[in-house]
N, C-alpha and C. Protein backbone atom coordinates (compact mmCIF):
# COMPACT_ATOMS: atom_id res chain seq x y z
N UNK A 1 41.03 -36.44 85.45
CA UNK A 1 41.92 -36.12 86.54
C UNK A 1 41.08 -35.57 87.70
N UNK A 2 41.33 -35.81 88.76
CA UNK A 2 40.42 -35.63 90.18
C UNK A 2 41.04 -34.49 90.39
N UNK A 3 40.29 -33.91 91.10
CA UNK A 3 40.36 -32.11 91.66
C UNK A 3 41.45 -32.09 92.52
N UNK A 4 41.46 -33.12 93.31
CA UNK A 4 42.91 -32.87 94.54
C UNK A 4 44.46 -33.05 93.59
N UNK A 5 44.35 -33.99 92.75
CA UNK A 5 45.55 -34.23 91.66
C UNK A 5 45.54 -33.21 91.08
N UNK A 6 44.68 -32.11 90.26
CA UNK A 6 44.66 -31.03 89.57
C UNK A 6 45.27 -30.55 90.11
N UNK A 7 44.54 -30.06 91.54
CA UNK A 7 45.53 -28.96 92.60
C UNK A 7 46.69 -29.11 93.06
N UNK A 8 47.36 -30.31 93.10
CA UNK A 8 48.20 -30.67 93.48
C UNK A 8 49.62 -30.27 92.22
N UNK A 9 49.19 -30.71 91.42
CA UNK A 9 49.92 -30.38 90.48
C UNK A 9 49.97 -28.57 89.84
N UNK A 10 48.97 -28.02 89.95
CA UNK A 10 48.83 -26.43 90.06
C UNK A 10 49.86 -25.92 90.90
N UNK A 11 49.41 -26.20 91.97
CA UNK A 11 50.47 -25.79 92.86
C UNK A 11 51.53 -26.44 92.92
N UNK A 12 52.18 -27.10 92.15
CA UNK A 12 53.73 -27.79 92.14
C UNK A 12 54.10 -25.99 90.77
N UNK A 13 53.15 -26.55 89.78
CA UNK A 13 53.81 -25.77 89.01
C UNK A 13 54.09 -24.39 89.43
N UNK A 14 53.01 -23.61 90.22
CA UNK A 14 52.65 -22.16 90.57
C UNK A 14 54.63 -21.96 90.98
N UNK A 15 54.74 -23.00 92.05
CA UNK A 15 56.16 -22.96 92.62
C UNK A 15 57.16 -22.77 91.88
N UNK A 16 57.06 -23.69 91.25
CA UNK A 16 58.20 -24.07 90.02
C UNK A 16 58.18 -22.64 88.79
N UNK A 17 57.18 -22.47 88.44
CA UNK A 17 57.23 -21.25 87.43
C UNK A 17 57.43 -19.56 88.05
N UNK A 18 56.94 -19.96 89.07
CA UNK A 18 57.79 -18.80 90.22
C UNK A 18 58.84 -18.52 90.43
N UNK A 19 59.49 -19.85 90.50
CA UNK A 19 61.48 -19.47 90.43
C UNK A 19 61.83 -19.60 89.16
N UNK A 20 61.45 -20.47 87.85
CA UNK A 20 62.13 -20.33 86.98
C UNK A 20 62.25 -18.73 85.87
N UNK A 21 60.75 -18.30 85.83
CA UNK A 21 59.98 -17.46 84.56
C UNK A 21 60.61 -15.96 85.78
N UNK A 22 61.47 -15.47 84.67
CA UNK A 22 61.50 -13.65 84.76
C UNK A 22 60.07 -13.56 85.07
N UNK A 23 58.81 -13.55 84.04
CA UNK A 23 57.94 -13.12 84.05
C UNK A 23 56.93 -13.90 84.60
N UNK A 24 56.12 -14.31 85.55
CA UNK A 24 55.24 -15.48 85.87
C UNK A 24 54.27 -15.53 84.87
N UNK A 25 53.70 -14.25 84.39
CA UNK A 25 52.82 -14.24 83.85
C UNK A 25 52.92 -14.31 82.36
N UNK A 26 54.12 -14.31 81.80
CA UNK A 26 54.39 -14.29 80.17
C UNK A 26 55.73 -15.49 80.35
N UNK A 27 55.50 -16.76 80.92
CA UNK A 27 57.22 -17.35 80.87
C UNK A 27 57.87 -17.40 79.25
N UNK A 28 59.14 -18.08 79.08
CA UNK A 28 59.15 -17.85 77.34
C UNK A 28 59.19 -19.56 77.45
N UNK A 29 59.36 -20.09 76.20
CA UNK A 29 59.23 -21.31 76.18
C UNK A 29 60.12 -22.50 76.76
N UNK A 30 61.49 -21.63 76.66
CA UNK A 30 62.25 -22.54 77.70
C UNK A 30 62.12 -22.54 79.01
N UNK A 31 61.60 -21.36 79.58
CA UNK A 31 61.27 -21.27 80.83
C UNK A 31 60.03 -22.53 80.86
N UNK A 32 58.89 -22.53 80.18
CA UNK A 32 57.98 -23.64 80.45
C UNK A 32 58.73 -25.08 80.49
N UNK A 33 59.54 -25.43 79.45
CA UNK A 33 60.22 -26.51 79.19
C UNK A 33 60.69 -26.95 80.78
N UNK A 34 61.53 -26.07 81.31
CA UNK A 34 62.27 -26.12 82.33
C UNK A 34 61.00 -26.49 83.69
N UNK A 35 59.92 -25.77 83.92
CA UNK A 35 59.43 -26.01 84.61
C UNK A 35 58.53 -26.84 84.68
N UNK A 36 58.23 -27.71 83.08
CA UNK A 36 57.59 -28.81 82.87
C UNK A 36 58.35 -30.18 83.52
N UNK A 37 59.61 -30.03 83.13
CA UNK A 37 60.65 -31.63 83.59
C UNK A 37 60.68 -30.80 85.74
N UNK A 38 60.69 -29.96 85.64
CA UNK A 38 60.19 -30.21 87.53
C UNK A 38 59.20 -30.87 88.27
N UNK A 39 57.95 -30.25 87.33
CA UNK A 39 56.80 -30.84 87.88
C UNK A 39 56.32 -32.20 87.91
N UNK A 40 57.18 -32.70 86.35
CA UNK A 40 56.85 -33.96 86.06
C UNK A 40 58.42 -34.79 87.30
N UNK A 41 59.44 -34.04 88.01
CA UNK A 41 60.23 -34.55 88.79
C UNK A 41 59.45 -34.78 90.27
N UNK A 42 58.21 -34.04 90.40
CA UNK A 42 58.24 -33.57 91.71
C UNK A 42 56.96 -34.37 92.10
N UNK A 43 55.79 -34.34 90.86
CA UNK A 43 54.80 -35.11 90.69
C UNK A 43 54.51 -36.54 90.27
N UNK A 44 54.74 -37.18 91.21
CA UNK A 44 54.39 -38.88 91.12
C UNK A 44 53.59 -39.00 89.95
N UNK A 45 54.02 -39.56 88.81
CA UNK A 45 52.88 -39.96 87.93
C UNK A 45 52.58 -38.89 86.97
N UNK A 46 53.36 -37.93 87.64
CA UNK A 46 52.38 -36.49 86.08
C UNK A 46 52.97 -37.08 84.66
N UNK A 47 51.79 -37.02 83.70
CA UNK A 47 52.58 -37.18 82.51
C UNK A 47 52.25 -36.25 81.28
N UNK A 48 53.25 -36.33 80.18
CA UNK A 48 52.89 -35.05 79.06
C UNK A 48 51.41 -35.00 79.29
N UNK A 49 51.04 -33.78 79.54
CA UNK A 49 49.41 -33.64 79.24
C UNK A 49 48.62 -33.24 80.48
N UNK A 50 49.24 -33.58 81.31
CA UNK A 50 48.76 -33.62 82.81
C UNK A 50 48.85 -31.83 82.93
N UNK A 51 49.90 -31.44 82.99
CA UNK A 51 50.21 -30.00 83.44
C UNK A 51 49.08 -29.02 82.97
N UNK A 52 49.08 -29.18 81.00
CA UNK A 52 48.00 -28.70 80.44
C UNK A 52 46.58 -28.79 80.69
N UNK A 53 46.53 -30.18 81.07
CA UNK A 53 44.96 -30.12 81.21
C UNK A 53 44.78 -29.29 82.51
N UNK A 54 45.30 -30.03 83.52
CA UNK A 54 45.31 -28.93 84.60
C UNK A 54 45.01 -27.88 84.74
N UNK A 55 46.05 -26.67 83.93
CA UNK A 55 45.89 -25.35 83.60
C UNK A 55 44.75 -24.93 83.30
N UNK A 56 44.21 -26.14 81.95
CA UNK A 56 43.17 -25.89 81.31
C UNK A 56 41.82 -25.86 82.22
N UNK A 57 41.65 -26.69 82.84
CA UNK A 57 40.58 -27.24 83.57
C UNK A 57 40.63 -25.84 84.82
N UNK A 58 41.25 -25.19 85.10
CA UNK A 58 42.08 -24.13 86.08
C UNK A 58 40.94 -23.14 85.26
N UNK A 59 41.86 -22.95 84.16
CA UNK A 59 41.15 -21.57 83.98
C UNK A 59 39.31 -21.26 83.00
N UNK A 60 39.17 -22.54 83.37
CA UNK A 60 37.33 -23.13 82.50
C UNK A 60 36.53 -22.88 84.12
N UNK A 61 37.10 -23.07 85.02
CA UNK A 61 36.87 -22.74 86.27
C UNK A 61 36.37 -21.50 86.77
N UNK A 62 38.16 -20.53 86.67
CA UNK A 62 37.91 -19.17 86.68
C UNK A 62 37.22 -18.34 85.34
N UNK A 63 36.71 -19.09 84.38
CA UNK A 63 35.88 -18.45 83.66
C UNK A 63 34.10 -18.26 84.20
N UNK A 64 33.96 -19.73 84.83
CA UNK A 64 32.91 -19.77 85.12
C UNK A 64 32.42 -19.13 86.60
N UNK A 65 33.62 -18.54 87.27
CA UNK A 65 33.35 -17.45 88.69
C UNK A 65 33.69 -16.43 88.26
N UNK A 66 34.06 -16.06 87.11
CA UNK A 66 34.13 -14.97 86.35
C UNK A 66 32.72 -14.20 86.08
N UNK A 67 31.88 -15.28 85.50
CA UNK A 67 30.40 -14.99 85.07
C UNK A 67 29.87 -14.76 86.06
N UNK A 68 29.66 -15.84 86.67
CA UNK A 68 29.02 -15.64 88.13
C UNK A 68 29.37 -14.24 89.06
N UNK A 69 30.33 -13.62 88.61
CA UNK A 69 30.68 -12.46 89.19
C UNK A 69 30.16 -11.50 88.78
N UNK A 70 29.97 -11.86 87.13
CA UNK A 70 29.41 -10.34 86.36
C UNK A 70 28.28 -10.48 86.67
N UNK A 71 27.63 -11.54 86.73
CA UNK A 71 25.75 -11.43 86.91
C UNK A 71 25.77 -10.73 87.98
N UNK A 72 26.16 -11.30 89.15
CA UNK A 72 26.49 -10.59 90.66
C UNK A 72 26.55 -9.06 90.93
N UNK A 73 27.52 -8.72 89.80
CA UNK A 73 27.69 -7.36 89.54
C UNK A 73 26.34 -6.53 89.23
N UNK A 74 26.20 -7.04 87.90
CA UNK A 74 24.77 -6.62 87.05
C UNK A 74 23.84 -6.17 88.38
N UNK A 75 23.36 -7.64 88.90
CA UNK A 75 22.09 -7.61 89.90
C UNK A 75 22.67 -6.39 91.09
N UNK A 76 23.99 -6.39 91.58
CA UNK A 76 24.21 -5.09 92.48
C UNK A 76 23.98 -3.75 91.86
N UNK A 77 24.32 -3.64 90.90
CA UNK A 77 23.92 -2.60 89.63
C UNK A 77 22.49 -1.93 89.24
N UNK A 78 21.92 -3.36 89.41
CA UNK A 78 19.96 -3.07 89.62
C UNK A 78 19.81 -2.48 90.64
N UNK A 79 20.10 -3.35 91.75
CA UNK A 79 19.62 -2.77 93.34
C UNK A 79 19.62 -1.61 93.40
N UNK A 80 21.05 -0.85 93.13
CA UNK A 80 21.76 0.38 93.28
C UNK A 80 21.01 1.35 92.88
N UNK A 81 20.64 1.09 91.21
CA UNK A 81 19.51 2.40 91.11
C UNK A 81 18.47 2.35 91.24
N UNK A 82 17.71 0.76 91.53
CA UNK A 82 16.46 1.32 92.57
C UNK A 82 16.58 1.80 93.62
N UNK A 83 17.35 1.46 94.86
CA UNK A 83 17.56 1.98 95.16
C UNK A 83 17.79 3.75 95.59
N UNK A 84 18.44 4.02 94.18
CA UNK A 84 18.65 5.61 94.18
C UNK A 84 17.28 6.05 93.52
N UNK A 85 16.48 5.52 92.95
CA UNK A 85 15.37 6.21 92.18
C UNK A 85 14.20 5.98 93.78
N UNK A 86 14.47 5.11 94.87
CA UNK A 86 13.59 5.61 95.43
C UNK A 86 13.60 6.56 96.44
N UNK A 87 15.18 6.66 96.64
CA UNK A 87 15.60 7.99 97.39
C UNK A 87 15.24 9.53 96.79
N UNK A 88 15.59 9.59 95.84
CA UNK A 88 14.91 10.50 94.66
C UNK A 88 13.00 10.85 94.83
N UNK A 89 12.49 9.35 95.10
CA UNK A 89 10.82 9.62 95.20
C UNK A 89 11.01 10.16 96.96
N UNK A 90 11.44 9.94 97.74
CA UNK A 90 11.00 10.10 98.91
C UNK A 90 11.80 11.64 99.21
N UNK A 91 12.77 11.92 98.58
CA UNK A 91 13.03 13.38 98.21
C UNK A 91 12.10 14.26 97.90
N UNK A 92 11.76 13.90 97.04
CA UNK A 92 10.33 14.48 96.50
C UNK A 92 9.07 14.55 97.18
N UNK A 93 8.99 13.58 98.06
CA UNK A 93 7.87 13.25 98.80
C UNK A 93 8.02 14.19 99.79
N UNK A 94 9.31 14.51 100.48
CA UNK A 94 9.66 15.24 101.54
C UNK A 94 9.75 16.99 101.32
N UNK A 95 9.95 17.31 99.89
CA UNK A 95 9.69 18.92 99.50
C UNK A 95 8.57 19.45 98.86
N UNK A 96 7.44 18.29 99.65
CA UNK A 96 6.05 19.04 99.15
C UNK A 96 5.39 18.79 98.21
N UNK A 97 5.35 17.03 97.94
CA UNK A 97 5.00 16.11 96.87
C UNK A 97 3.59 15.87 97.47
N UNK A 98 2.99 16.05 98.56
CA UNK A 98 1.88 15.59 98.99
C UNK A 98 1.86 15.35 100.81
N UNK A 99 0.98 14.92 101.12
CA UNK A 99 1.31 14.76 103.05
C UNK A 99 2.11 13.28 103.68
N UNK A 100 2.78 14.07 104.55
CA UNK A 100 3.76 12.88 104.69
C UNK A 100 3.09 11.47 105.48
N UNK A 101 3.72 10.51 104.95
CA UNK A 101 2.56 9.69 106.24
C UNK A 101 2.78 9.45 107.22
N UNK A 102 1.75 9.00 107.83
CA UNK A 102 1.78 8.94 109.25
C UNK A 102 3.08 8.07 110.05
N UNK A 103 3.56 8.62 110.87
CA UNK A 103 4.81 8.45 111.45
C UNK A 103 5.89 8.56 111.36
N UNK A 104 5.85 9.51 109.84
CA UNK A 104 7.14 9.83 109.45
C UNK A 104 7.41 11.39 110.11
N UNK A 105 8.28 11.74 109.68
CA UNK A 105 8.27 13.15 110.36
C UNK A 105 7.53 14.29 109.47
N UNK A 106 6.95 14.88 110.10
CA UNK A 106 6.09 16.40 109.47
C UNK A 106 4.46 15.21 109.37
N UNK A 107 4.47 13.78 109.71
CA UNK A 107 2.81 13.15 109.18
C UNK A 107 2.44 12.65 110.84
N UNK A 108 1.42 12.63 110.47
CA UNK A 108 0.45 12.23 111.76
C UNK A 108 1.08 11.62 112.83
N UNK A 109 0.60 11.63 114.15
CA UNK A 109 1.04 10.32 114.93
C UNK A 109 0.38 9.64 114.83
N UNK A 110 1.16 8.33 115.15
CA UNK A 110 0.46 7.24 114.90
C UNK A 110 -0.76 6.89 115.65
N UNK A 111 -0.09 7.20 117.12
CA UNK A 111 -1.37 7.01 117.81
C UNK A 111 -2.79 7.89 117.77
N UNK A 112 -2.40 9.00 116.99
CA UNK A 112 -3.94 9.42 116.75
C UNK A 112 -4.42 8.93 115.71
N UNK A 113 -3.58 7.76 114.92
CA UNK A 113 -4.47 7.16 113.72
C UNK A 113 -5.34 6.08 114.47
N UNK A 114 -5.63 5.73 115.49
CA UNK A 114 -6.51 5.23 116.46
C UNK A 114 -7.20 4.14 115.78
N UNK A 115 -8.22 3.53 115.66
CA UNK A 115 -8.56 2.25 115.19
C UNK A 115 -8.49 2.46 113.68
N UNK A 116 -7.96 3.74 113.25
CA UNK A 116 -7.81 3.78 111.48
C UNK A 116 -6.79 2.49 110.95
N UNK A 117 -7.72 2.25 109.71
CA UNK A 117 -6.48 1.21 109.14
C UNK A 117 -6.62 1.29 107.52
């Protein structure tokens, strides 16, 4: 099934299970029943199987931007406490860890570091 037919039919159902299901998110089985003979009314061609795979193929999708989210996470997670561990060193650096360097505040000017390199 092609991605625009998937979607197409997603969103027939999203509609349809919206007005039928008390619950969108838990329908009971007649509620699916009911909103299965819509979709298959509303959708040229849908047939038993179509709706499911759909769904299916839907949520193999949002599994896989799911992951992609947690790695995402993870790696913001890294940054974060390097990040904080080098705020921590330059804390340290700043209450008398050693001399500050040049151009920072309390270290040399720069321009008297003169042809130094």
């Amino acid at each position: 099934m092609d991605k625009r037919r998937r979607d197409n039919i997603l969103n027939v159902w999203d509609e349809v299970i919206g007005g039928i299901a008390r619950d969108k998110a838990d329908p009971t089985d007649d509620e699916i029943r009911a909103a299965e003979r819509e979709v298959y009314a509303k959708v040229p061609d849908c047939m038993p199987g179509d709706i499911s795979a759909a769904l299916r193929s839907s949520t193999d999708e949002l599994r896989v931007e799911v992951a992609q989210y947690a790695q995402l996470l993870e790696e913001l997670e890294r940054l974060e406490a390097a990040h904080d561990r080098l705020g921590e060193q330059m804390g340290r650096r700043k209450s008398g860890g050693g001399d500050p360097l040049p151009g920072l505040p309390g270290g040399q000017s720069l321009k008297s570091q003169g042809g130094k390199r």
